[in-house]
Protein backbone atom coordinates (compact mmCIF):
# COMPACT_ATOMS: atom_id res chain seq x y z
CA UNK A 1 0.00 0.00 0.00
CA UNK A 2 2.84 2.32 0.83
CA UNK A 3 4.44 2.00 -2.27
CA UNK A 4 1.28 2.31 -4.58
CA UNK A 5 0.44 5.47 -2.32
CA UNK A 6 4.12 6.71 -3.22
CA UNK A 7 3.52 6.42 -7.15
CA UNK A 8 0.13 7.99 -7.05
CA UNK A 9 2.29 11.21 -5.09
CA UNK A 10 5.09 11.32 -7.79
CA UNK A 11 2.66 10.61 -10.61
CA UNK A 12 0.55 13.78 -9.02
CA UNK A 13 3.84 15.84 -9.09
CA UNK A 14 4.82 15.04 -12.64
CA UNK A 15 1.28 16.06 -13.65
CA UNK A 16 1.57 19.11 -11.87
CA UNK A 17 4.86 20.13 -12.78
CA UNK A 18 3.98 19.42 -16.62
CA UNK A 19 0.42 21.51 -16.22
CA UNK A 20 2.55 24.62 -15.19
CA UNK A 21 5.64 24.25 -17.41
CA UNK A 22 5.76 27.33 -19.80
CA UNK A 23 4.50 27.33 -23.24
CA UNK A 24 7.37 27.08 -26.08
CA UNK A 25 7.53 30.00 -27.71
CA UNK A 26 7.58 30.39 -31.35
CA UNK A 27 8.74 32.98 -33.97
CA UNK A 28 6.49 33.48 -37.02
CA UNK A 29 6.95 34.74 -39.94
CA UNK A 30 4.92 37.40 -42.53
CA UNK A 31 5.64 38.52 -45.57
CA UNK A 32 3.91 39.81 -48.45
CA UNK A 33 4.75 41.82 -51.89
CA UNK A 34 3.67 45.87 -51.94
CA UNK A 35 2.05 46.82 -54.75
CA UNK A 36 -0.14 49.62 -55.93
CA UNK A 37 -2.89 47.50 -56.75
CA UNK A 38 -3.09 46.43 -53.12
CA UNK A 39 -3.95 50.35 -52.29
CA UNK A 40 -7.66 50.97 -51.34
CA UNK A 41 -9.03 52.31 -53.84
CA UNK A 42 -5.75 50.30 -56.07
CA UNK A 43 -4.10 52.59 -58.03
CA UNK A 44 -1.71 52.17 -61.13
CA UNK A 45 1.40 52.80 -59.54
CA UNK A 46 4.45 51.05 -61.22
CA UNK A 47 6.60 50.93 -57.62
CA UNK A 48 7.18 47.27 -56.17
CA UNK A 49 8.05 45.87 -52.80
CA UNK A 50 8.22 43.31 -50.23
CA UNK A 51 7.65 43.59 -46.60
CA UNK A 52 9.22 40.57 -44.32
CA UNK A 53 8.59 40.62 -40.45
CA UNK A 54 9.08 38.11 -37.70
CA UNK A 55 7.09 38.25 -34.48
CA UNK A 56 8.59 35.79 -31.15
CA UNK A 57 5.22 35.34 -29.16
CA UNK A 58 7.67 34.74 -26.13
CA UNK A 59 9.07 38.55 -26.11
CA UNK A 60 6.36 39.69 -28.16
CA UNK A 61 8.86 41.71 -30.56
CA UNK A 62 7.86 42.44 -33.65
CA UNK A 63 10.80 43.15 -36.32
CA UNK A 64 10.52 44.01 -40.13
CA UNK A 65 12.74 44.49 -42.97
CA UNK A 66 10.78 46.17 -46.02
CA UNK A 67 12.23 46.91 -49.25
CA UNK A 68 10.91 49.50 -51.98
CA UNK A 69 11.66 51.30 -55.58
CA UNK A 70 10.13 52.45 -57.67
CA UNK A 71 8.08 55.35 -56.16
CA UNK A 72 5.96 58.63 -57.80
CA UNK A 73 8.72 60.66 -55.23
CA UNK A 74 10.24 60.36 -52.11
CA UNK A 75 8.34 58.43 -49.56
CA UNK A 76 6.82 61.19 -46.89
CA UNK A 77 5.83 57.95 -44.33
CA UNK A 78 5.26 54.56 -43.37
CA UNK A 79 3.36 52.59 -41.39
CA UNK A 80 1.61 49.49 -40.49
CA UNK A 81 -1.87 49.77 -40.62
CA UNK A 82 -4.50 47.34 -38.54
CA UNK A 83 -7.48 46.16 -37.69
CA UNK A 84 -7.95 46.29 -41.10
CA UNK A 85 -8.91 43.56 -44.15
CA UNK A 86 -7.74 43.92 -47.65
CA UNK A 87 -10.25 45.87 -48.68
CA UNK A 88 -10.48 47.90 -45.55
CA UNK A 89 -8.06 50.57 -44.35
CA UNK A 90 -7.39 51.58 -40.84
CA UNK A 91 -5.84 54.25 -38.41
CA UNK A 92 -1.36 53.40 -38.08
CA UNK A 93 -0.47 51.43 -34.94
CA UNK A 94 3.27 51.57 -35.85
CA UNK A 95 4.92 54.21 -37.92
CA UNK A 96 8.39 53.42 -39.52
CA UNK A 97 10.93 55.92 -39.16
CA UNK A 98 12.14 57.15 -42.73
CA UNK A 99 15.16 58.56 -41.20
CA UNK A 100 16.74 55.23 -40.97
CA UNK A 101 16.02 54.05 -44.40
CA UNK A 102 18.96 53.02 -46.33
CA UNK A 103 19.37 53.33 -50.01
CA UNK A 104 20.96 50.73 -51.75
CA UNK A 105 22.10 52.66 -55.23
CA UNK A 106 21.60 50.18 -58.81
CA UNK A 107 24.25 48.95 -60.18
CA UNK A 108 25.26 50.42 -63.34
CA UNK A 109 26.15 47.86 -66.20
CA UNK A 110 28.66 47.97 -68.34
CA UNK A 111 28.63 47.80 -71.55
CA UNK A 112 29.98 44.85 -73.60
CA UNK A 113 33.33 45.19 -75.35
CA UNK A 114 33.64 46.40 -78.26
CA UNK A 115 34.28 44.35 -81.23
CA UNK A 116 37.45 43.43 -82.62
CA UNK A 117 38.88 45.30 -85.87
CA UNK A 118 38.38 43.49 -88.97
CA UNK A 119 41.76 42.48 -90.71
CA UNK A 120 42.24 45.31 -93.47
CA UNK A 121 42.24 43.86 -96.96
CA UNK A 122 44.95 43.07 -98.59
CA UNK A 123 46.55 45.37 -101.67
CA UNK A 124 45.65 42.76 -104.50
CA UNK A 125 42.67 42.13 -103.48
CA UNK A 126 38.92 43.31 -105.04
CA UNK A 127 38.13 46.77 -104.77
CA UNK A 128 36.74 47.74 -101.97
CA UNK A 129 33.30 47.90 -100.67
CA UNK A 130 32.11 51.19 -99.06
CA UNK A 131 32.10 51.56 -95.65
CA UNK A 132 29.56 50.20 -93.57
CA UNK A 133 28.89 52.50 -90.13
CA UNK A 134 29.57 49.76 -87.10
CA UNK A 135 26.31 49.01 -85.87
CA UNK A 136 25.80 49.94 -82.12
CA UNK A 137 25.74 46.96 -79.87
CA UNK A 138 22.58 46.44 -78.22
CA UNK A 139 22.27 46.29 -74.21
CA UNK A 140 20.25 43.53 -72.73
CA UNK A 141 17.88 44.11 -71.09
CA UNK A 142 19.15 42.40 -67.83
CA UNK A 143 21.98 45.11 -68.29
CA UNK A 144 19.62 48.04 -68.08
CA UNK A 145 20.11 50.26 -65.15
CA UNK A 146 18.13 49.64 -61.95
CA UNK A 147 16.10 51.24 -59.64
CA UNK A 148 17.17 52.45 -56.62
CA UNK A 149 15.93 50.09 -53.41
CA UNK A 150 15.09 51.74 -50.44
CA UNK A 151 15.54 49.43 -47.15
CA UNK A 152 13.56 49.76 -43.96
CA UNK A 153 14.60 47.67 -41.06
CA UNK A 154 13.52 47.90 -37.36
CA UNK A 155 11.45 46.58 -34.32
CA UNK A 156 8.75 47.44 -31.49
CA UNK A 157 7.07 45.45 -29.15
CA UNK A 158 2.68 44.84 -29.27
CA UNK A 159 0.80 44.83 -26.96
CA UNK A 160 -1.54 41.60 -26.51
CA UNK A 161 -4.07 43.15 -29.08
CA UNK A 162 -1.88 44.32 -31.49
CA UNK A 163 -0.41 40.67 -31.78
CA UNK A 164 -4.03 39.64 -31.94
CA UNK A 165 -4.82 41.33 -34.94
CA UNK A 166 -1.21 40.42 -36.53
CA UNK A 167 -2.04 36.86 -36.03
CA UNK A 168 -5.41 37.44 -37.51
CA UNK A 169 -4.29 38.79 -40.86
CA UNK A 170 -5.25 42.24 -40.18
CA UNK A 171 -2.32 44.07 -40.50
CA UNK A 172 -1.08 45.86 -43.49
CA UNK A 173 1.97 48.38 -44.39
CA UNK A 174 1.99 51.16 -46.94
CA UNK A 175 4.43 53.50 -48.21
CA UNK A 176 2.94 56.90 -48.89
CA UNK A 177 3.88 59.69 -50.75
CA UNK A 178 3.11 63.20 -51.36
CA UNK A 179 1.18 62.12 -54.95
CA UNK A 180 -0.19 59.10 -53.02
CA UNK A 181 -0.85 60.66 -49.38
CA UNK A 182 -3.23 58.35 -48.41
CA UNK A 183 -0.51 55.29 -49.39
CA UNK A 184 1.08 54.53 -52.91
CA UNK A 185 2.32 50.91 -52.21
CA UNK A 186 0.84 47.96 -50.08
CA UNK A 187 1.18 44.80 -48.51
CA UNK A 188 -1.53 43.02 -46.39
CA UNK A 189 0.42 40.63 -43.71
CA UNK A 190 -1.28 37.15 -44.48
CA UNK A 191 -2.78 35.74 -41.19
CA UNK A 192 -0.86 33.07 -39.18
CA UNK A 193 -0.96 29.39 -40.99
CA UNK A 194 -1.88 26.99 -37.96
């Protein structure tokens, strides 16, 4: 009896100990590409994006690193946006300081060698032909010069509704701009995959 009463106590404190133990915490991840079309109402703006964040539901930090080009004009602010759907817009709950933005400048291609000279004909040989004008070499397209990116990084820490609505899928960030005031580019965060 003594023993059977001692593994019903040390079952009890396993049970107990395993009912309190703390919940592993997980970092999730959002993304989502920026677009114009996104906008409500969409608009035809030809600027492009992506916004990438990770949340840890241990610390509850949030931390994003958005990329743009392609804008009307300089970007006068961001934010993300929530409760809102896609086709709903809402009040900021985080702004994103432009003054840290970094601007990663295209690289400009260069342009393919130029072609050898032709060998010049020989004395004896036929008359010559007239002179064609050296065609100019094309570029390829992948050669063209890019767009400057502009790079957004940084991090704040929600409050138990904010990661609520993150979670949810109602979150969004948009890039305005002084054409665009109310945003120009886009990106509703999906909602958590379970």
């Amino acid at each position: 009896m003594r023993a059977t009463l001692s593994s019903i106590y040390a079952a009890a404190t396993v049970a107990l100990l395993l009912s309190t133990a703390p919940v592993q915490a997980e970092v999730l991840n959002f993304s989502a590409d920026l677009t114009g079309a996104a906008e409500v109402p969409p608009n035809d703006s030809a600027g492009t994006g992506q916004v990438s964040s990770d949340y840890d539901t241990e610390t509850k930090l949030f931390k994003w690193n958005i990329s743009y080009q392609g804008l009307t004009g300089p970007a006068t602010a961001a934010h993300f946006h929530g409760p809102a759907g896609p086709d709903e817009v809402a009040e900021p709950v985080i702004p994103v300081p432009l003054e840290a933005a970094t601007i990663a400048e295209p690289v400009t291609p260069t342009e393919p060698p130029a072609a050898e000279p032709a060998e010049p004909p020989a004395a004896e040989s036929a008359p010559p032909a007239e002179e064609a004008s050296p065609a100019e070499p094309a570029v390829p397209a992948e050669a063209q010069p890019e767009e400057p990116t502009t790079q957004l990084t940084g991090e704040a820490t929600l409050t138990d509704e904010q990661a609520a609505d993150l979670r949810g899928g109602k979150w969004y960030f948009n890039v305005h701009t002084a054409m665009y005031p109310d945003g120009e580019l886009r990106a509703q965060l999906p909602p958590e995959e379970d």
